[in-house]
PDB file of N, CA and C in Angstrom:
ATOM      1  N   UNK A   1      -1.600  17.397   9.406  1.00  0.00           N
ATOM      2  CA  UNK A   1      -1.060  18.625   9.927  1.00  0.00           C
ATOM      3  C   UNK A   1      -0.374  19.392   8.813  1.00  0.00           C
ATOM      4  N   UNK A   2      -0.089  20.311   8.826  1.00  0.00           N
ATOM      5  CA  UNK A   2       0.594  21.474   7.740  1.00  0.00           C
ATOM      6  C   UNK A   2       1.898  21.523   7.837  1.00  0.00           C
ATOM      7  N   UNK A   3       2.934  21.001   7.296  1.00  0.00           N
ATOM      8  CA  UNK A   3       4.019  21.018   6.907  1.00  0.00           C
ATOM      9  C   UNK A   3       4.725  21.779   7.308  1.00  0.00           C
ATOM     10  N   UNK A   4       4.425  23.130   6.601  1.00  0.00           N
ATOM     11  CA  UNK A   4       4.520  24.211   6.612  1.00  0.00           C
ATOM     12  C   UNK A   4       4.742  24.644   8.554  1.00  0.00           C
ATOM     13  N   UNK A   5       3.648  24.334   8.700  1.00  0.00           N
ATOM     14  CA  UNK A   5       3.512  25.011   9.897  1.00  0.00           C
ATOM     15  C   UNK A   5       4.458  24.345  10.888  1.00  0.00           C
ATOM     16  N   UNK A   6       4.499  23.381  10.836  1.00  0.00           N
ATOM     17  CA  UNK A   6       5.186  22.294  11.855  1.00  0.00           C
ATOM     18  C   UNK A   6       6.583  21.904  11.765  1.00  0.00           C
ATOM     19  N   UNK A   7       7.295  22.174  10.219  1.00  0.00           N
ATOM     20  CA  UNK A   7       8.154  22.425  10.098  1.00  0.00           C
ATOM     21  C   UNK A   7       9.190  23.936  10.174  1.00  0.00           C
ATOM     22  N   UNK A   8       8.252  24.607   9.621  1.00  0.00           N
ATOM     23  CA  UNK A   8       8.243  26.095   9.562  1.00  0.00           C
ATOM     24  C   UNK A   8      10.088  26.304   8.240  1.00  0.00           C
ATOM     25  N   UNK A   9       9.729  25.561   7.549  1.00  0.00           N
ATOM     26  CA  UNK A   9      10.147  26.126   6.213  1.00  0.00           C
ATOM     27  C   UNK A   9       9.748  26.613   5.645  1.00  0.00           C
ATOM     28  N   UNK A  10      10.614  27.616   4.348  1.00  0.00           N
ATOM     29  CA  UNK A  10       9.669  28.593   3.637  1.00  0.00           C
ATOM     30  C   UNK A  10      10.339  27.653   2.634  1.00  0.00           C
ATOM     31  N   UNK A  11      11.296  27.256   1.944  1.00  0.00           N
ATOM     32  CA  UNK A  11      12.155  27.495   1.251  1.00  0.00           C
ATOM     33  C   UNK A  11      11.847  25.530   0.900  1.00  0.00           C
ATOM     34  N   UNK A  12      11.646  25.445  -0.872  1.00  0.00           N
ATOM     35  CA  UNK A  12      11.654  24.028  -0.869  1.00  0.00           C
ATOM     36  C   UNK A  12      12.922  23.176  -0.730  1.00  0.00           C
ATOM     37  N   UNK A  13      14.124  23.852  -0.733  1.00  0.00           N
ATOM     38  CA  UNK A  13      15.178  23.263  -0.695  1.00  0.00           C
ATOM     39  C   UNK A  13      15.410  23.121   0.859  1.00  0.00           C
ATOM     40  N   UNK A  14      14.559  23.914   1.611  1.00  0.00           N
ATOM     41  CA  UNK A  14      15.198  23.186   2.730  1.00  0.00           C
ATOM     42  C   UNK A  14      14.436  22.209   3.577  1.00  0.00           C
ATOM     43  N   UNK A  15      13.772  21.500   2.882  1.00  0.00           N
ATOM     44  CA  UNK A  15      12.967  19.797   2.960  1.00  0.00           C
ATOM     45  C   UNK A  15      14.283  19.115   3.226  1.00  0.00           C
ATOM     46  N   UNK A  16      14.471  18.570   4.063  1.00  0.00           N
ATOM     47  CA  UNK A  16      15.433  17.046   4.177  1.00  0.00           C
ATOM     48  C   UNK A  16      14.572  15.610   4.538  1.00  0.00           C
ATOM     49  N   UNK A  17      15.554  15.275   5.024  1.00  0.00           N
ATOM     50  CA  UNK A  17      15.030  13.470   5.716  1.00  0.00           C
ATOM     51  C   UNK A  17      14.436  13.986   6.849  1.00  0.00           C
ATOM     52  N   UNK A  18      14.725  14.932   8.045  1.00  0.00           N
ATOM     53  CA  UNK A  18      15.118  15.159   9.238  1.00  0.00           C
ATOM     54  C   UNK A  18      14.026  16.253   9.291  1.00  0.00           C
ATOM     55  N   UNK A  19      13.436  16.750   8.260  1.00  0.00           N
ATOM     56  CA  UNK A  19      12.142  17.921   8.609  1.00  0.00           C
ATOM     57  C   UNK A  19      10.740  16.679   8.203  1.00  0.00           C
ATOM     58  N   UNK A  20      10.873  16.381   7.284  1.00  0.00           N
ATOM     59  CA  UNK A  20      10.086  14.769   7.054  1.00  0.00           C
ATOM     60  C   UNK A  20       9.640  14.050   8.298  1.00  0.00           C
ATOM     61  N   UNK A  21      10.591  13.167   8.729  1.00  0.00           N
ATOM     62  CA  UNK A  21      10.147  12.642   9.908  1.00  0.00           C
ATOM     63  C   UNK A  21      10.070  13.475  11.026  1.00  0.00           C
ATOM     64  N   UNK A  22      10.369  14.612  11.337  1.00  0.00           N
ATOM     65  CA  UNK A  22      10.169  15.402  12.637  1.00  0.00           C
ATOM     66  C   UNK A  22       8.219  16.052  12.224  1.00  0.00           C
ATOM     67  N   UNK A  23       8.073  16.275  10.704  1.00  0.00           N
ATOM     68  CA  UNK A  23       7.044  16.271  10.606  1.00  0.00           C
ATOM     69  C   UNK A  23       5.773  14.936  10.836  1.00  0.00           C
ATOM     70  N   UNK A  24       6.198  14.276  10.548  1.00  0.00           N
ATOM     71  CA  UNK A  24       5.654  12.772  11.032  1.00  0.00           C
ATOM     72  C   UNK A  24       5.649  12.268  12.208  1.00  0.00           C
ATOM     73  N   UNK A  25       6.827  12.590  13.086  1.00  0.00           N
ATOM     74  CA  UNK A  25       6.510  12.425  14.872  1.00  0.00           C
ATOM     75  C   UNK A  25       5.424  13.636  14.832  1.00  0.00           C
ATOM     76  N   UNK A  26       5.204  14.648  14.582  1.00  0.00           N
ATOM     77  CA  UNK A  26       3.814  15.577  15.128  1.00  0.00           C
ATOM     78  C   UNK A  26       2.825  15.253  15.007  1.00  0.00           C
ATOM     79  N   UNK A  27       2.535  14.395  14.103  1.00  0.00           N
ATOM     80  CA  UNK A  27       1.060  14.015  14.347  1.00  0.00           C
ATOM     81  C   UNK A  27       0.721  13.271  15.229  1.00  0.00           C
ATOM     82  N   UNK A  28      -0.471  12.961  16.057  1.00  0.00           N
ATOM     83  CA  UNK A  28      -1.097  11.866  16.429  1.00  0.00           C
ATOM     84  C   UNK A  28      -1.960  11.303  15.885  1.00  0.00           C
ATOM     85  N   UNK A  29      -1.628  10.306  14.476  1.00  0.00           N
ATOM     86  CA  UNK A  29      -2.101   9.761  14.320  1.00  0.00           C
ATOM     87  C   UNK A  29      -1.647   8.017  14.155  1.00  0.00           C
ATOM     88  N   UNK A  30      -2.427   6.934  13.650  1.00  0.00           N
ATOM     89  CA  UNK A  30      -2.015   5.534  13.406  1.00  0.00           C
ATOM     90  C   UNK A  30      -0.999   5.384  12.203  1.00  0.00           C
ATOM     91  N   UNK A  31      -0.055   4.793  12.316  1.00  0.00           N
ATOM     92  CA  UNK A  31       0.923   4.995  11.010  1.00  0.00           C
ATOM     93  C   UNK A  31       0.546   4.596   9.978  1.00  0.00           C
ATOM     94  N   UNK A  32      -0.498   3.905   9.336  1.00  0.00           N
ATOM     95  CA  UNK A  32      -1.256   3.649   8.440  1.00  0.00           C
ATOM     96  C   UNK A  32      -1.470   4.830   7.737  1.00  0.00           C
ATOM     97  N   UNK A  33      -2.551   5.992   8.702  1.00  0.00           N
ATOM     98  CA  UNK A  33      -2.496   7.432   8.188  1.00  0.00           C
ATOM     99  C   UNK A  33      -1.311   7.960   7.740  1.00  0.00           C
ATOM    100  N   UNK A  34       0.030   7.822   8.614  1.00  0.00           N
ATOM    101  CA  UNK A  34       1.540   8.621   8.456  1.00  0.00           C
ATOM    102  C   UNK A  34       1.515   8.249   6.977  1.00  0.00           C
ATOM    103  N   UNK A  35       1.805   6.808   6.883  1.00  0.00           N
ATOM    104  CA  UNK A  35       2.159   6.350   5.575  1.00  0.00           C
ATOM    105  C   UNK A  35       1.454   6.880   4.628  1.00  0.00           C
ATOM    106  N   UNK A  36       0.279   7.531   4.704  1.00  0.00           N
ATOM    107  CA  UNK A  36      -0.626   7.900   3.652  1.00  0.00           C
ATOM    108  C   UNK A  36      -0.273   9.135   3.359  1.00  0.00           C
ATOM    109  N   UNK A  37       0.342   9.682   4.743  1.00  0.00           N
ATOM    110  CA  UNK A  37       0.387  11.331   3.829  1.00  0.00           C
ATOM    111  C   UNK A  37       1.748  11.734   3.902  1.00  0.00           C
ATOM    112  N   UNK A  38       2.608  10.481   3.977  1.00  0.00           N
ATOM    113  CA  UNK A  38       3.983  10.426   3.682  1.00  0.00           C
ATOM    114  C   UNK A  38       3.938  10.298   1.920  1.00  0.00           C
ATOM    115  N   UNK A  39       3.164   9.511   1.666  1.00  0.00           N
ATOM    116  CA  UNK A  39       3.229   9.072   0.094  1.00  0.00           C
ATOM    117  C   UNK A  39       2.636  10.178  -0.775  1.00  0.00           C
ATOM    118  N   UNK A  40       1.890  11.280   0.355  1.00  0.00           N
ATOM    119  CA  UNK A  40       1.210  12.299  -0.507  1.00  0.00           C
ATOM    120  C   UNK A  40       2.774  13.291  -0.843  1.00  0.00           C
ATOM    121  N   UNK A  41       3.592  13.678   0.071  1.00  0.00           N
ATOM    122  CA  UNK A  41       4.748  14.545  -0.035  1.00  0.00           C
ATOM    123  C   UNK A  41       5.713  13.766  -0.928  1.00  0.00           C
ATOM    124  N   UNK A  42       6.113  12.379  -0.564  1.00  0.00           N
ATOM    125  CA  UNK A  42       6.621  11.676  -1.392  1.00  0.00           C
ATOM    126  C   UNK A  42       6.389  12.563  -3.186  1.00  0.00           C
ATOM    127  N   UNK A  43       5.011  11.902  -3.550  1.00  0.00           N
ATOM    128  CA  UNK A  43       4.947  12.237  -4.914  1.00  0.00           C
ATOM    129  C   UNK A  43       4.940  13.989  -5.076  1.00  0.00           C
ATOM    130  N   UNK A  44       4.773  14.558  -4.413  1.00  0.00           N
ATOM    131  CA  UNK A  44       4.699  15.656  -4.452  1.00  0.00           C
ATOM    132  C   UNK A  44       6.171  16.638  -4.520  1.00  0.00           C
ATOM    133  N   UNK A  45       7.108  16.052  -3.770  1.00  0.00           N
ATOM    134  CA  UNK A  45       8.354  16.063  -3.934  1.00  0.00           C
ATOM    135  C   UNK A  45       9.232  15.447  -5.437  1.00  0.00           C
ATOM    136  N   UNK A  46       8.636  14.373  -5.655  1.00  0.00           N
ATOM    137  CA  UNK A  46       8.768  13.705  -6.975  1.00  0.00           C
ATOM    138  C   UNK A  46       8.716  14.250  -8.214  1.00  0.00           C
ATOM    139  N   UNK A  47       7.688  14.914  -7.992  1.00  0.00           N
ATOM    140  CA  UNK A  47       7.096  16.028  -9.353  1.00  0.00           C
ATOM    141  C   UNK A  47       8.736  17.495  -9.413  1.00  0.00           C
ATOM    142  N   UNK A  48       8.734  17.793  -8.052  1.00  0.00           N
ATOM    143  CA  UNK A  48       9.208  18.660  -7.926  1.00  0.00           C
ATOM    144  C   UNK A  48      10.713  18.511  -8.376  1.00  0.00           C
ATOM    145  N   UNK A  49      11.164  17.439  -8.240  1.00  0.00           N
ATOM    146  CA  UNK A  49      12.009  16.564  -8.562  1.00  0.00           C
ATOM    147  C   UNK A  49      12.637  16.256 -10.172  1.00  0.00           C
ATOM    148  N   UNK A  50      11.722  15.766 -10.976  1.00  0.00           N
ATOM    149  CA  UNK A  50      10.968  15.709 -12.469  1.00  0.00           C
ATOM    150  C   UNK A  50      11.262  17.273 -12.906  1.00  0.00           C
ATOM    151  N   UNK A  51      10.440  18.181 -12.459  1.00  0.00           N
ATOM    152  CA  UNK A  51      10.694  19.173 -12.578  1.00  0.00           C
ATOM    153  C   UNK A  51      11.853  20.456 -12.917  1.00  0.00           C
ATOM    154  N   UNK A  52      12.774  19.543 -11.850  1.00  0.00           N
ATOM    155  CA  UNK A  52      14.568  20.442 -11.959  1.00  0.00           C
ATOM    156  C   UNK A  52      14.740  21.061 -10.772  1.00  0.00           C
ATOM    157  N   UNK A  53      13.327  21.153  -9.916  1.00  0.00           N
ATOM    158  CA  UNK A  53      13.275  22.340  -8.635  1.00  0.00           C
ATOM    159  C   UNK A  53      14.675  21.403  -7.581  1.00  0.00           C
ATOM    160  N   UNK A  54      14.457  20.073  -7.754  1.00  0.00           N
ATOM    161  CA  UNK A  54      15.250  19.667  -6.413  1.00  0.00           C
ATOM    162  C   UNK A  54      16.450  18.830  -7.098  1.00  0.00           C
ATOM    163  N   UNK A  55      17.808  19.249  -6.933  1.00  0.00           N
ATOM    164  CA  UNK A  55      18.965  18.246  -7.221  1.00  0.00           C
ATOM    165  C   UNK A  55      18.429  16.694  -7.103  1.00  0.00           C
ATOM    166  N   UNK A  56      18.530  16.423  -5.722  1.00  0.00           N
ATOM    167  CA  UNK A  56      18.628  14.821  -5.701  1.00  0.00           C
ATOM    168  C   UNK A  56      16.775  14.211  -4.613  1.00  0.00           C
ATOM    169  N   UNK A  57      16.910  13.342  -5.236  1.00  0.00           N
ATOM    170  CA  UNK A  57      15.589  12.699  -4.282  1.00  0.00           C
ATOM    171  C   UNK A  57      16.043  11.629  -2.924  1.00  0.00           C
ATOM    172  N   UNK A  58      16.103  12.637  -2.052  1.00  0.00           N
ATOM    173  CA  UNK A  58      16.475  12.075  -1.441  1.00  0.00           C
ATOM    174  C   UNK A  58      15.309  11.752  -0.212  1.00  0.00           C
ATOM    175  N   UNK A  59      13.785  11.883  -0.425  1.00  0.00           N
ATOM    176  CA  UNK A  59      12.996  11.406   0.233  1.00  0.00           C
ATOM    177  C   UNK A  59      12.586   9.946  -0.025  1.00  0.00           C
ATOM    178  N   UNK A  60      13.215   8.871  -0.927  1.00  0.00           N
ATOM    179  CA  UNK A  60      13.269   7.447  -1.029  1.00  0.00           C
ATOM    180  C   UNK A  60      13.465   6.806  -0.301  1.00  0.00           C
ATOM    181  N   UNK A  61      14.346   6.960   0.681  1.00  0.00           N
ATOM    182  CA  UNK A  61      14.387   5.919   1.564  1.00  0.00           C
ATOM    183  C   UNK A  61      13.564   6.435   3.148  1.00  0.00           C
ATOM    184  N   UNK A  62      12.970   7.132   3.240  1.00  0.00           N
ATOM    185  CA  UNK A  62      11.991   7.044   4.167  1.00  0.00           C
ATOM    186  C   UNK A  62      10.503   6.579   4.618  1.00  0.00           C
ATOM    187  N   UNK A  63      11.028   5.703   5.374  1.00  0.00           N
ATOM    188  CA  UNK A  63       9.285   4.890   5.125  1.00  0.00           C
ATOM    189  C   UNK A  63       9.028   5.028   6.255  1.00  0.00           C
ATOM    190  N   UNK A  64       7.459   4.540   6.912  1.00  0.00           N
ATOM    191  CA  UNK A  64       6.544   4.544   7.578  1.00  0.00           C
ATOM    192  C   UNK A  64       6.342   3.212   8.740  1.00  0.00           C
ATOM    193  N   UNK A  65       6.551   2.409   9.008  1.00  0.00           N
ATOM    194  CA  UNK A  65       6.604   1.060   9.195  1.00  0.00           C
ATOM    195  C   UNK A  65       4.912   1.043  10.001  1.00  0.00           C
ATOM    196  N   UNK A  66       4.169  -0.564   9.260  1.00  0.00           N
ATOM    197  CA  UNK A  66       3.075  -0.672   9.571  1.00  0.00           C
ATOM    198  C   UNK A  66       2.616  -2.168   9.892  1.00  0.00           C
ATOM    199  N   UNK A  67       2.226  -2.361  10.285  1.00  0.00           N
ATOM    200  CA  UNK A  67       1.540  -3.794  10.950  1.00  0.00           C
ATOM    201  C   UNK A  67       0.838  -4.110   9.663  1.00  0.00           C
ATOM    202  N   UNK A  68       1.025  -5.294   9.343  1.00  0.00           N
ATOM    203  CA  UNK A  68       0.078  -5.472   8.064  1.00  0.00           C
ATOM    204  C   UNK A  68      -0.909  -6.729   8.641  1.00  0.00           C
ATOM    205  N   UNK A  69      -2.209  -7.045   8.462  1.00  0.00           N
ATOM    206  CA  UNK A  69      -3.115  -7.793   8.776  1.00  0.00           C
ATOM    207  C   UNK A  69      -2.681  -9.409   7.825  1.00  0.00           C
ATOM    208  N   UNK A  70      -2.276 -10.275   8.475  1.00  0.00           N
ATOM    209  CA  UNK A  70      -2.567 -11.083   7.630  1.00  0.00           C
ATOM    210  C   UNK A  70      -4.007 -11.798   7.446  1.00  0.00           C
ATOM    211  N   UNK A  71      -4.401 -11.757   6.248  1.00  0.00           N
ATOM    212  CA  UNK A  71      -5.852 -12.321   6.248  1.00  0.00           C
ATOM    213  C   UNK A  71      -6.161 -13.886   6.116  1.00  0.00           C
ATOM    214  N   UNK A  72      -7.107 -14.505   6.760  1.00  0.00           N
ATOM    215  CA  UNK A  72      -7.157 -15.966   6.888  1.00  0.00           C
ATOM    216  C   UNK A  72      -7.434 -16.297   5.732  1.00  0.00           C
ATOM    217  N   UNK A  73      -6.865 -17.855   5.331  1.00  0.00           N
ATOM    218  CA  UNK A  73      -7.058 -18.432   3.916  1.00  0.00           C
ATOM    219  C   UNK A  73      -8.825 -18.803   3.845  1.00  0.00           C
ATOM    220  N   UNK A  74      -9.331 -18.969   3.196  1.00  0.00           N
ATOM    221  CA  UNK A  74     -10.415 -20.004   2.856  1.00  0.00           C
ATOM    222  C   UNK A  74     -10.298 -21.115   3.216  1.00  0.00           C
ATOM    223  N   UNK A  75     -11.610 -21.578   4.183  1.00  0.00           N
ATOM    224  CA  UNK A  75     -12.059 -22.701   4.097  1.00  0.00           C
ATOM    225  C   UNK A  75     -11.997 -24.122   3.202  1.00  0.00           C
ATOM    226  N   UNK A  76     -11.297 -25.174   3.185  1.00  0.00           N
ATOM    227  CA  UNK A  76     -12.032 -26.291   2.223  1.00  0.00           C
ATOM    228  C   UNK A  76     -13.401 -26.128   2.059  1.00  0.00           C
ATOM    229  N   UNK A  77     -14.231 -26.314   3.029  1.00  0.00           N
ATOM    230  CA  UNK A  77     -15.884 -26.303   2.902  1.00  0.00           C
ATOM    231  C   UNK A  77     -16.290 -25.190   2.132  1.00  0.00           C
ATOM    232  N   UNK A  78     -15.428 -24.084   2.210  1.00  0.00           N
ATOM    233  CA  UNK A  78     -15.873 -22.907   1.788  1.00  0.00           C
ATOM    234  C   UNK A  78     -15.867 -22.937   0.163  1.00  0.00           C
ATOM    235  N   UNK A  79     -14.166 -23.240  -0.062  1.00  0.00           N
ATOM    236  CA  UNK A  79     -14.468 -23.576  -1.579  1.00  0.00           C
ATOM    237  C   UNK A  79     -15.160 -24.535  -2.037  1.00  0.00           C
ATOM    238  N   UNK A  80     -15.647 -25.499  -1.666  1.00  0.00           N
ATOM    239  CA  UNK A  80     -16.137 -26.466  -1.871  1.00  0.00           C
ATOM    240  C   UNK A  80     -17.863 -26.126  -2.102  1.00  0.00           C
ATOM    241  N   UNK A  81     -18.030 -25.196  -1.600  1.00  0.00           N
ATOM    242  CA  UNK A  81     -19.120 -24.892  -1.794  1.00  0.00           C
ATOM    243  C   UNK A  81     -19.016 -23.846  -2.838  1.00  0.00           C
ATOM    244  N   UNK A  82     -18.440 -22.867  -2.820  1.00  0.00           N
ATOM    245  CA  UNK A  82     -18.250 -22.370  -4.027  1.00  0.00           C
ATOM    246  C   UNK A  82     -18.162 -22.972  -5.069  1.00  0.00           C
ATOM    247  N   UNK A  83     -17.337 -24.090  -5.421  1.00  0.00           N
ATOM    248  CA  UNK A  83     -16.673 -24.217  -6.599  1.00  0.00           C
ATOM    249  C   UNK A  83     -18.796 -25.311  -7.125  1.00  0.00           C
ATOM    250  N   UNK A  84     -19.302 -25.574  -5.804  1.00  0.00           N
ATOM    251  CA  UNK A  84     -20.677 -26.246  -6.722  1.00  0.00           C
ATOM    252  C   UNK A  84     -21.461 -25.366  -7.111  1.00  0.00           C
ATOM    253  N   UNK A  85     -21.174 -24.292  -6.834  1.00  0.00           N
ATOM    254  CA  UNK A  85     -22.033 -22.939  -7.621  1.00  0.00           C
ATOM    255  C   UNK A  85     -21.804 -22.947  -8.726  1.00  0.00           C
ATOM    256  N   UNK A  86     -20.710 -23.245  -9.538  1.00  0.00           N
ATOM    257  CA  UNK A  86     -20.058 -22.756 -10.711  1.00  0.00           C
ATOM    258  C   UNK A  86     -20.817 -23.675 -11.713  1.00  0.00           C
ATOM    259  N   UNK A  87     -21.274 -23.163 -12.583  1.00  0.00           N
ATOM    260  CA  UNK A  87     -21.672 -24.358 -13.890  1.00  0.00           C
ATOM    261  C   UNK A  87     -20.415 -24.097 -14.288  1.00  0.00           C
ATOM    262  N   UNK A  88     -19.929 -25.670 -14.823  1.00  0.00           N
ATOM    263  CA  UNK A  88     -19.129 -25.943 -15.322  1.00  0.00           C
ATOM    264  C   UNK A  88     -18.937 -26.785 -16.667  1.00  0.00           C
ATOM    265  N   UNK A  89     -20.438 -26.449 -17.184  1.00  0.00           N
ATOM    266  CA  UNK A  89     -20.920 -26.867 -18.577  1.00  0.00           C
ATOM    267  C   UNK A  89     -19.722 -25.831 -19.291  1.00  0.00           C
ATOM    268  N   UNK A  90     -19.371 -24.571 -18.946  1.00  0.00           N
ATOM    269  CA  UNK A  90     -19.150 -23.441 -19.866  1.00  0.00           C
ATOM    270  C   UNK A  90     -17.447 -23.586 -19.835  1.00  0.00           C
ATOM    271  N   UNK A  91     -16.781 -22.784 -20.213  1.00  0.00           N
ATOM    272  CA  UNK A  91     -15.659 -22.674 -20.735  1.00  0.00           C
ATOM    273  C   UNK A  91     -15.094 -21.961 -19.494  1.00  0.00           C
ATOM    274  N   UNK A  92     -15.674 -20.577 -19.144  1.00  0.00           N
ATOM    275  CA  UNK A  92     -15.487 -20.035 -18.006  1.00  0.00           C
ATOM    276  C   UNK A  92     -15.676 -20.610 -16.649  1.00  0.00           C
ATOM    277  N   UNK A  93     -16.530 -21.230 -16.196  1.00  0.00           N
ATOM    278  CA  UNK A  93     -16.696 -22.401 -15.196  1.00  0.00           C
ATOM    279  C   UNK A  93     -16.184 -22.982 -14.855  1.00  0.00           C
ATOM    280  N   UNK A  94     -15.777 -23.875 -16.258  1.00  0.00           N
ATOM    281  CA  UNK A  94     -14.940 -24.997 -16.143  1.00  0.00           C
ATOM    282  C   UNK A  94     -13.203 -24.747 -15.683  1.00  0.00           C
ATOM    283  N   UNK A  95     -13.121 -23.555 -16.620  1.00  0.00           N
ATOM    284  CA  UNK A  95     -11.334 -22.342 -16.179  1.00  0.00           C
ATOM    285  C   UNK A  95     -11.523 -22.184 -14.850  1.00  0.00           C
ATOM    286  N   UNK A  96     -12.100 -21.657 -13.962  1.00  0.00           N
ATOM    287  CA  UNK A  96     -12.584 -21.369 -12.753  1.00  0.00           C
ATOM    288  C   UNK A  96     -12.167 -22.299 -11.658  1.00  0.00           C
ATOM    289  N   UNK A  97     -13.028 -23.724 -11.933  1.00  0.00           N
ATOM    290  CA  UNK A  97     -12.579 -24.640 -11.154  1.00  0.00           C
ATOM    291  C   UNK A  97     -11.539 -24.802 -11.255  1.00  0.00           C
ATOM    292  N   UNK A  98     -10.436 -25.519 -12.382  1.00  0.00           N
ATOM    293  CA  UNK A  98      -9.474 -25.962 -12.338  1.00  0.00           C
ATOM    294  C   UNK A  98      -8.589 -24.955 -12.059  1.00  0.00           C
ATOM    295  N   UNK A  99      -8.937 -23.497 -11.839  1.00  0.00           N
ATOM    296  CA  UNK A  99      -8.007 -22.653 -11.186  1.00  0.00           C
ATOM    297  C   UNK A  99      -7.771 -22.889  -9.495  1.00  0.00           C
ATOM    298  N   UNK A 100      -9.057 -23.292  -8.959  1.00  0.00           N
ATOM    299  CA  UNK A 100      -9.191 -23.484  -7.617  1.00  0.00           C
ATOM    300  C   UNK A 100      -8.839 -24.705  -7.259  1.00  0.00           C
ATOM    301  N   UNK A 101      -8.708 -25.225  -8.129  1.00  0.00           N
ATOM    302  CA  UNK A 101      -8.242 -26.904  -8.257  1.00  0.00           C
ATOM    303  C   UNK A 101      -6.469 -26.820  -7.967  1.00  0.00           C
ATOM    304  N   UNK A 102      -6.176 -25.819  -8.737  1.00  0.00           N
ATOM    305  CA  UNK A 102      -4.850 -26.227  -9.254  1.00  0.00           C
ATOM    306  C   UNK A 102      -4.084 -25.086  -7.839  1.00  0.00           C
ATOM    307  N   UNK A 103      -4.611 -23.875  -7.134  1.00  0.00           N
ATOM    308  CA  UNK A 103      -4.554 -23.308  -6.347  1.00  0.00           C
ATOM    309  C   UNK A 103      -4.882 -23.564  -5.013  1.00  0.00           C
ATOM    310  N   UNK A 104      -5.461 -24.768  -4.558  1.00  0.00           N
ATOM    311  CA  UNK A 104      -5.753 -25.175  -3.735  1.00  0.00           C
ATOM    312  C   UNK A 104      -5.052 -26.561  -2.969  1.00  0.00           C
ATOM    313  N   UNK A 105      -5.304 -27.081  -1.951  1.00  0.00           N
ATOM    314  CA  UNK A 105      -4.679 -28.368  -1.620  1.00  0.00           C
ATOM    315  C   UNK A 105      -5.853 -29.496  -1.910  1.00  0.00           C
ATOM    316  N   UNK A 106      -6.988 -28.863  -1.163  1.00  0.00           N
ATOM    317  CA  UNK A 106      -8.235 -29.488  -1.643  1.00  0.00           C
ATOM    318  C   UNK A 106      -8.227 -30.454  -2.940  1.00  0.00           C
ATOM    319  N   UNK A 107      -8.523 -31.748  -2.375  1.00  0.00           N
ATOM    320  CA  UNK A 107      -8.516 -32.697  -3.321  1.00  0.00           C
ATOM    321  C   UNK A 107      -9.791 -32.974  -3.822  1.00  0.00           C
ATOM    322  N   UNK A 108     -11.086 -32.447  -2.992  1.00  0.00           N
ATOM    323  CA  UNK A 108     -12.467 -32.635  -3.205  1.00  0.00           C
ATOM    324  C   UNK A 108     -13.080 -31.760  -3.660  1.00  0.00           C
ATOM    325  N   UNK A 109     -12.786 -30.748  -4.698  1.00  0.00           N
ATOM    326  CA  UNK A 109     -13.263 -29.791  -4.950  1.00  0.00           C
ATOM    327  C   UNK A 109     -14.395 -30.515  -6.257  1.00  0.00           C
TER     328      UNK A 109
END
């Protein structure tokens, strides 16, 4: 959505915390997106910031809050099958395994 429009500032100084997130309740979208085009104003403010245009940065402490996926570990079988792909004649191979070796619980690799 347009900033601009939804906030209806003209003036960059008058960005706060409180036009930010009132701009961020307007959308309907998944906060995944928010967060994305929170980080776009973020840096964009930043520059402006860098710049001399804005005293203090005070868009830092506003975040987005998001569900993060935790992703399932690997299989034993899985590495285990991996790690017999690997020639381990070579230098790289051999680094490889004992990375998965040494990263793993897997005693049968």
């Amino acid at each position: 959505m347009n900033f601009k429009k939804v906030t209806a500032i003209t003036y960059l100084e008058e960005i706060t915390v409180d036009t930010i997130y009132s701009w961020l309740d307007s959308m309907r979208v998944v906060n995944q997106t928010k967060l994305t085009r929170l980080k776009v104003v973020k840096s964009f403010l930043g520059k402006c910031f860098d710049n001399g245009w804005l005293g203090m940065n005070f868009w830092k402490s506003i975040d987005v809050k998001v569900d993060k996926k935790v992703k399932k570990g690997a299989k034993p079988n899985d590495i285990a099958i991996l790690v017999s792909l690997i020639d381990k004649s070579t230098f790289i191979g051999l680094r490889g395994v004992t990375a998965f070796r040494f990263f793993t619980r897997s005693s049968r690799v």
